[in-house]
C-alpha atoms as a PDB file:
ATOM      1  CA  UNK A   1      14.719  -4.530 -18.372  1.00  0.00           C
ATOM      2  CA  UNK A   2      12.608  -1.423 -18.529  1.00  0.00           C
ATOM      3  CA  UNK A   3       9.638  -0.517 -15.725  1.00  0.00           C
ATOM      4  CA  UNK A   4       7.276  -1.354 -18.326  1.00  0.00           C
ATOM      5  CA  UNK A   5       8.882  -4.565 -18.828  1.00  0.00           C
ATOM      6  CA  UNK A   6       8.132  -5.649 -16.075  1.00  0.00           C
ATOM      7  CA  UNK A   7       4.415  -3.687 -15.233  1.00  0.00           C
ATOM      8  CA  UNK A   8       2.015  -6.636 -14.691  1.00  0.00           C
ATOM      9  CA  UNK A   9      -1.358  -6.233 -16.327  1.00  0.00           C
ATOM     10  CA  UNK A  10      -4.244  -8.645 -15.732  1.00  0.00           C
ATOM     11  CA  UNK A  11      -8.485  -8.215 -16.537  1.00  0.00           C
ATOM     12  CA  UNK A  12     -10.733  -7.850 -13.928  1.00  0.00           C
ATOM     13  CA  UNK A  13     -11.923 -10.851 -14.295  1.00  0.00           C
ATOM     14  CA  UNK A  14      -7.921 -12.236 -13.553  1.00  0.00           C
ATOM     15  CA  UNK A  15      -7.521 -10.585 -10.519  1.00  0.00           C
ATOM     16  CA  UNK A  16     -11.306 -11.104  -9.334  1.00  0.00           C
ATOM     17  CA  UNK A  17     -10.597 -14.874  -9.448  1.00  0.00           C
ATOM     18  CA  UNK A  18      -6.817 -14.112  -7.842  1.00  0.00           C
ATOM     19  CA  UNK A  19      -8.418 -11.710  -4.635  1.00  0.00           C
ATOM     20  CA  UNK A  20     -10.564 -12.617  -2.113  1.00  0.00           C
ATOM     21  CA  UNK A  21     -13.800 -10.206  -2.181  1.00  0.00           C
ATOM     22  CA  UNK A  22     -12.302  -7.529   0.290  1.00  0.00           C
ATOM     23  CA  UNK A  23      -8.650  -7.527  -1.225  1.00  0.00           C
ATOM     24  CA  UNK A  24     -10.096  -6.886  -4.789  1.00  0.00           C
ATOM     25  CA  UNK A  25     -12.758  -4.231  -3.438  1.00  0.00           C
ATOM     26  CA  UNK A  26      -9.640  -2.580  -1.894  1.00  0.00           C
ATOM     27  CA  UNK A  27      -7.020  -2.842  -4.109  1.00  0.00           C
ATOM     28  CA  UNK A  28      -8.475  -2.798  -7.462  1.00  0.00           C
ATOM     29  CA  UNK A  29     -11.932  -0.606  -6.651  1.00  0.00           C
ATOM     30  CA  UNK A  30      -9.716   1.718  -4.592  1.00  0.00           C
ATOM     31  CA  UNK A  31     -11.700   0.726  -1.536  1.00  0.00           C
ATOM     32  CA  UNK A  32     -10.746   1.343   1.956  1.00  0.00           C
ATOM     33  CA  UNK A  33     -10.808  -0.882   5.171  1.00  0.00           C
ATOM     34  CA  UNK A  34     -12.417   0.157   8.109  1.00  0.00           C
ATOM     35  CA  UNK A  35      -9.655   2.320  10.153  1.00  0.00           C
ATOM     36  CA  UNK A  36      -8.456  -0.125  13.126  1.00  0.00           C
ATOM     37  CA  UNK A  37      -9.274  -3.330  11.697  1.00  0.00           C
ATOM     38  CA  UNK A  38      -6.425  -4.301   9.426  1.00  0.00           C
ATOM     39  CA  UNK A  39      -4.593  -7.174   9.980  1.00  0.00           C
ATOM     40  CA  UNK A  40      -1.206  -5.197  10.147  1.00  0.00           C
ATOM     41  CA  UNK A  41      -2.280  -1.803  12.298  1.00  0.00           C
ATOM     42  CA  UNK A  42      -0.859  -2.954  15.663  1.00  0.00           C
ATOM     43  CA  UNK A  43       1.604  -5.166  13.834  1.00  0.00           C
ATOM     44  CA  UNK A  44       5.084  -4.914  15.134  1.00  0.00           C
ATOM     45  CA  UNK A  45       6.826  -8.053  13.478  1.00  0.00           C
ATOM     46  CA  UNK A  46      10.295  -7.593  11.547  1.00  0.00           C
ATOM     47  CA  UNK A  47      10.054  -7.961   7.899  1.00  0.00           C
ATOM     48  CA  UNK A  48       9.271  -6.874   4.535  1.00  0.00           C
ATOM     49  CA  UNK A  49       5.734  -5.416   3.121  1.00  0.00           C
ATOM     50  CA  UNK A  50       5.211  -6.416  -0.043  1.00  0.00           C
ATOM     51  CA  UNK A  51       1.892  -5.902  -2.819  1.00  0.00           C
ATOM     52  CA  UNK A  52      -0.856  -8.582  -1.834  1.00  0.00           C
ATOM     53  CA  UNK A  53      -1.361  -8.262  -5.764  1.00  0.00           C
ATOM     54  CA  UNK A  54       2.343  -9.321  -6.985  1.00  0.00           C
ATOM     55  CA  UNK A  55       4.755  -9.619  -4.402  1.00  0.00           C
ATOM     56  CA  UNK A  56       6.477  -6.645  -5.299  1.00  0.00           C
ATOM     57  CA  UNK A  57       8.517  -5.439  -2.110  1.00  0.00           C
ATOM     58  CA  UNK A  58       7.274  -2.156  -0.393  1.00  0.00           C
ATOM     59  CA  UNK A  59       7.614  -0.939   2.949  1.00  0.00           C
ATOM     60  CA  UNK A  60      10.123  -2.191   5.285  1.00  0.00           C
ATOM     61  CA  UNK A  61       9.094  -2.657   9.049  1.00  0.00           C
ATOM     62  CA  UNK A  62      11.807   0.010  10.205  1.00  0.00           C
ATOM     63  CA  UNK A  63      10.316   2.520   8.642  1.00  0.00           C
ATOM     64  CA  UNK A  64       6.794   2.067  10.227  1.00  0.00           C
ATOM     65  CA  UNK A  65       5.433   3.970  12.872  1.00  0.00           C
ATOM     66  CA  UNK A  66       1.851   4.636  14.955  1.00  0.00           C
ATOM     67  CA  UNK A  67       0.372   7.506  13.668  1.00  0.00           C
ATOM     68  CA  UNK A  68      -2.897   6.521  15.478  1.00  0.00           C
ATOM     69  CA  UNK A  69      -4.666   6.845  12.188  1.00  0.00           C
ATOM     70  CA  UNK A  70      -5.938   3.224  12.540  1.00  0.00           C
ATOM     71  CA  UNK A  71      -3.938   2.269   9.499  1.00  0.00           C
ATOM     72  CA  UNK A  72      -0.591   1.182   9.219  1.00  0.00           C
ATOM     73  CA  UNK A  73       1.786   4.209   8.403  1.00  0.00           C
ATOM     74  CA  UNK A  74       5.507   4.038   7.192  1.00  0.00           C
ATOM     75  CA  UNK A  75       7.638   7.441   6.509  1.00  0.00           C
ATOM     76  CA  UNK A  76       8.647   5.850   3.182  1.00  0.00           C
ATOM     77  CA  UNK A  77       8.712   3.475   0.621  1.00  0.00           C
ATOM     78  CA  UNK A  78      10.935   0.929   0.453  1.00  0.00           C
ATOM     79  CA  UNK A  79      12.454   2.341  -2.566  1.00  0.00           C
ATOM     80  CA  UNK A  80      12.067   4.998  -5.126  1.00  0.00           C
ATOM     81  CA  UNK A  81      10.437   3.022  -7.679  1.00  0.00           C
ATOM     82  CA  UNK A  82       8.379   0.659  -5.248  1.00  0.00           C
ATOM     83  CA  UNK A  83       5.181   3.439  -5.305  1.00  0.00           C
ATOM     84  CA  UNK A  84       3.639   5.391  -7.771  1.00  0.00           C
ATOM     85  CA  UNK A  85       1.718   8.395  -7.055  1.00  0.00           C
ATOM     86  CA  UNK A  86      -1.637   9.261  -8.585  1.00  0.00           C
ATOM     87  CA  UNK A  87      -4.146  12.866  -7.838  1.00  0.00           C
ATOM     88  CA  UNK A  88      -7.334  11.866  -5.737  1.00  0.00           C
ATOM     89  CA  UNK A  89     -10.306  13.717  -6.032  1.00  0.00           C
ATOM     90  CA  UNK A  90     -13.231  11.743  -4.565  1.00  0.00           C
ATOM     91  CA  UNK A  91     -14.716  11.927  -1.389  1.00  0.00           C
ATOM     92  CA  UNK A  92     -14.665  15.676  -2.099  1.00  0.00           C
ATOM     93  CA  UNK A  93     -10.859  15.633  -0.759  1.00  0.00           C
ATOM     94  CA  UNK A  94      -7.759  16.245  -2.878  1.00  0.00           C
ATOM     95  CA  UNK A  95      -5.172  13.871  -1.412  1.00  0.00           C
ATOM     96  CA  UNK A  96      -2.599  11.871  -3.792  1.00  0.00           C
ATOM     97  CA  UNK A  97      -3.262   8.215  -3.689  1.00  0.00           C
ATOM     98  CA  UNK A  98      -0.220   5.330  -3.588  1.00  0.00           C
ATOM     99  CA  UNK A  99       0.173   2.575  -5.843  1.00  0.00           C
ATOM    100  CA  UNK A 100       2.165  -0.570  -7.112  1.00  0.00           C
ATOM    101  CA  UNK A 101       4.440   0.424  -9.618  1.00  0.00           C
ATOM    102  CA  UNK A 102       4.014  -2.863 -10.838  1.00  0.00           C
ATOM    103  CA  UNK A 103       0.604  -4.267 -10.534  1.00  0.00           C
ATOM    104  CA  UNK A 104      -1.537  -0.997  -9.760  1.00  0.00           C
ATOM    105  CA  UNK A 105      -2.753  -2.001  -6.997  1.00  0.00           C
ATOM    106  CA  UNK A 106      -4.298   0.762  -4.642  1.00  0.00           C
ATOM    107  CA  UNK A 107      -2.469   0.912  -1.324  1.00  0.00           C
ATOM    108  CA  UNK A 108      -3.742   3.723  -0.083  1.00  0.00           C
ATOM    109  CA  UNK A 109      -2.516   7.778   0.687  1.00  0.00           C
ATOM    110  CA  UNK A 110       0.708   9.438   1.473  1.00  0.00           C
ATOM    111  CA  UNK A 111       0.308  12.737   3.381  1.00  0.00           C
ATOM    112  CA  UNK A 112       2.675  15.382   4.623  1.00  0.00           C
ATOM    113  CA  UNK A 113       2.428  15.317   8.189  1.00  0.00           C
ATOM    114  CA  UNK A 114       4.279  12.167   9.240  1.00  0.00           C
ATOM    115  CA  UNK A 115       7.708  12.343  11.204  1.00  0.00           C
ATOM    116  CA  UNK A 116      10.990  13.128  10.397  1.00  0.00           C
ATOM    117  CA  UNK A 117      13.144  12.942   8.318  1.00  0.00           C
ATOM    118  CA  UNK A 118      11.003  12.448   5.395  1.00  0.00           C
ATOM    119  CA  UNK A 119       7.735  14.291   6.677  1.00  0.00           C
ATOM    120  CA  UNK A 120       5.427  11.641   5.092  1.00  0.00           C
ATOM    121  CA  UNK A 121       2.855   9.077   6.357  1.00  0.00           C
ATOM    122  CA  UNK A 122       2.103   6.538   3.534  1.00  0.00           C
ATOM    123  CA  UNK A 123      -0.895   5.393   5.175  1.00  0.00           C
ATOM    124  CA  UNK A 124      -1.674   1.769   3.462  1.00  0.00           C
ATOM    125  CA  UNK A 125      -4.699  -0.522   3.511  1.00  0.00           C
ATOM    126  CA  UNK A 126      -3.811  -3.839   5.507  1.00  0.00           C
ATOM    127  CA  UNK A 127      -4.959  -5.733   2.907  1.00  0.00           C
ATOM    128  CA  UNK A 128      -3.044  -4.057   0.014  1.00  0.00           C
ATOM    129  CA  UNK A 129      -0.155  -5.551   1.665  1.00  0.00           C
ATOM    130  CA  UNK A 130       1.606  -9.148   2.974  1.00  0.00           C
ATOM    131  CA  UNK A 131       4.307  -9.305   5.404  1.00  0.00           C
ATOM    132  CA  UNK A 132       7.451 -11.177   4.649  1.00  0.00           C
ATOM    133  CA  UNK A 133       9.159 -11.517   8.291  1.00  0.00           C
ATOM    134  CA  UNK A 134      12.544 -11.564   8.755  1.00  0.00           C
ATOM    135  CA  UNK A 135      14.042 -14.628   9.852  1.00  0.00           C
END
Protein backbone atom coordinates (compact mmCIF):
# COMPACT_ATOMS: atom_id res chain seq x y z
CA UNK A 1 0.00 0.00 0.00
CA UNK A 2 1.46 3.29 -1.09
CA UNK A 3 2.00 6.53 1.49
CA UNK A 4 -0.79 8.05 -0.22
CA UNK A 5 -2.83 5.11 0.38
CA UNK A 6 -2.88 5.47 3.42
CA UNK A 7 -2.64 9.72 3.90
CA UNK A 8 -5.83 10.52 5.89
CA UNK A 9 -7.70 13.57 4.69
CA UNK A 10 -10.65 15.06 6.58
CA UNK A 11 -12.54 18.95 6.25
CA UNK A 12 -12.18 21.29 8.77
CA UNK A 13 -15.24 20.93 9.79
CA UNK A 14 -14.24 16.80 10.48
CA UNK A 15 -11.50 17.43 12.52
CA UNK A 16 -13.12 20.62 14.32
CA UNK A 17 -15.84 18.25 15.62
CA UNK A 18 -12.88 15.37 16.26
CA UNK A 19 -10.36 18.12 18.43
CA UNK A 20 -11.00 19.78 21.37
CA UNK A 21 -10.56 23.75 20.79
CA UNK A 22 -6.75 23.84 21.76
CA UNK A 23 -5.74 20.50 19.90
CA UNK A 24 -7.35 21.82 16.60
CA UNK A 25 -5.88 25.50 17.13
CA UNK A 26 -2.53 23.61 17.46
CA UNK A 27 -2.49 21.02 15.20
CA UNK A 28 -4.49 22.08 12.33
CA UNK A 29 -3.96 26.21 12.66
CA UNK A 30 -0.28 25.47 13.31
CA UNK A 31 -0.69 26.99 16.74
CA UNK A 32 1.67 26.68 19.54
CA UNK A 33 1.21 25.93 23.35
CA UNK A 34 2.53 28.04 25.82
CA UNK A 35 6.33 26.75 26.44
CA UNK A 36 6.15 24.77 29.95
CA UNK A 37 2.66 23.91 30.04
CA UNK A 38 2.22 20.78 27.98
CA UNK A 39 0.99 17.87 29.38
CA UNK A 40 4.14 15.80 28.29
CA UNK A 41 7.24 18.47 29.04
CA UNK A 42 8.36 16.93 32.36
CA UNK A 43 6.95 13.60 31.25
CA UNK A 44 9.24 10.73 31.86
CA UNK A 45 6.85 7.62 31.37
CA UNK A 46 7.97 4.63 28.97
CA UNK A 47 6.06 4.41 25.84
CA UNK A 48 5.18 5.37 22.46
CA UNK A 49 4.17 9.07 21.07
CA UNK A 50 1.83 8.84 18.66
CA UNK A 51 -0.39 11.82 16.39
CA UNK A 52 -3.34 13.08 18.72
CA UNK A 53 -4.94 13.39 15.09
CA UNK A 54 -4.63 9.54 13.90
CA UNK A 55 -2.71 7.46 16.04
CA UNK A 56 0.04 7.24 13.82
CA UNK A 57 3.23 6.22 15.96
CA UNK A 58 5.99 8.96 16.38
CA UNK A 59 8.49 9.46 18.88
CA UNK A 60 9.58 6.83 21.16
CA UNK A 61 10.31 7.79 24.90
CA UNK A 62 14.12 6.71 24.53
CA UNK A 63 14.79 9.07 22.31
CA UNK A 64 13.51 12.09 24.40
CA UNK A 65 15.51 14.36 26.23
CA UNK A 66 15.30 17.98 28.34
CA UNK A 67 16.38 20.52 26.23
CA UNK A 68 14.88 23.09 28.70
CA UNK A 69 12.99 24.57 25.82
CA UNK A 70 9.69 24.05 27.75
CA UNK A 71 8.57 21.62 25.10
CA UNK A 72 9.09 18.14 24.83
CA UNK A 73 12.22 17.38 22.57
CA UNK A 74 13.25 13.92 21.04
CA UNK A 75 16.62 13.56 18.78
CA UNK A 76 14.43 11.70 16.25
CA UNK A 77 11.52 10.36 14.86
CA UNK A 78 10.42 7.21 15.43
CA UNK A 79 10.97 6.30 11.92
CA UNK A 80 11.85 7.69 8.59
CA UNK A 81 8.50 8.03 7.28
CA UNK A 82 6.71 8.94 10.70
CA UNK A 83 7.46 13.04 9.97
CA UNK A 84 7.30 15.13 7.17
CA UNK A 85 9.12 18.27 6.88
CA UNK A 86 7.67 21.53 5.60
CA UNK A 87 9.71 25.46 5.18
CA UNK A 88 8.36 27.97 7.91
CA UNK A 89 8.38 31.43 7.31
CA UNK A 90 6.11 33.21 9.82
CA UNK A 91 6.91 34.83 12.83
CA UNK A 92 9.61 36.47 10.69
CA UNK A 93 11.83 33.18 11.41
CA UNK A 94 12.83 30.57 8.83
CA UNK A 95 12.71 27.29 10.75
CA UNK A 96 11.29 23.92 9.04
CA UNK A 97 8.14 22.83 10.68
CA UNK A 98 7.25 18.81 11.51
CA UNK A 99 4.31 17.03 10.50
CA UNK A 100 2.18 13.73 10.33
CA UNK A 101 2.95 12.00 7.36
CA UNK A 102 -0.35 10.77 7.61
CA UNK A 103 -2.86 13.16 8.91
CA UNK A 104 -0.91 16.62 8.60
CA UNK A 105 -1.11 17.43 11.67
CA UNK A 106 1.37 20.24 12.92
CA UNK A 107 3.68 18.92 15.62
CA UNK A 108 5.85 21.44 15.80
CA UNK A 109 9.93 22.28 14.72
CA UNK A 110 13.02 20.25 14.34
CA UNK A 111 16.24 22.26 14.82
CA UNK A 112 19.91 21.48 14.57
CA UNK A 113 21.23 21.92 17.87
CA UNK A 114 19.99 18.91 19.83
CA UNK A 115 22.48 16.09 21.08
CA UNK A 116 24.23 13.50 19.59
CA UNK A 117 24.19 11.36 17.49
CA UNK A 118 21.63 12.82 15.32
CA UNK A 119 22.16 16.65 16.19
CA UNK A 120 18.37 17.35 16.12
CA UNK A 121 15.71 18.53 18.63
CA UNK A 122 12.19 17.82 17.18
CA UNK A 123 10.62 20.06 19.53
CA UNK A 124 6.69 18.96 19.52
CA UNK A 125 3.54 20.58 20.88
CA UNK A 126 2.14 18.40 23.89
CA UNK A 127 -0.96 18.36 22.44
CA UNK A 128 0.03 17.23 18.89
CA UNK A 129 0.82 14.11 20.59
CA UNK A 130 -0.70 10.98 22.97
CA UNK A 131 1.39 8.70 24.88
CA UNK A 132 1.00 5.00 24.52
CA UNK A 133 3.00 3.59 27.73
CA UNK A 134 4.67 0.61 27.71
CA UNK A 135 3.36 -2.05 29.72
Amino acid sequence: MSDEQNKISKSPRQWAQELDPETYRVTREKGTERPFSGEYNDCNREGTYVCVCCGQPLFSSDDKFDAGCGWPSFNQALNEGAVDEARDLSHFMIRTEILCSRCDAHLGHVFDDGPQPTGLRYCVNSVSLKLEEKE
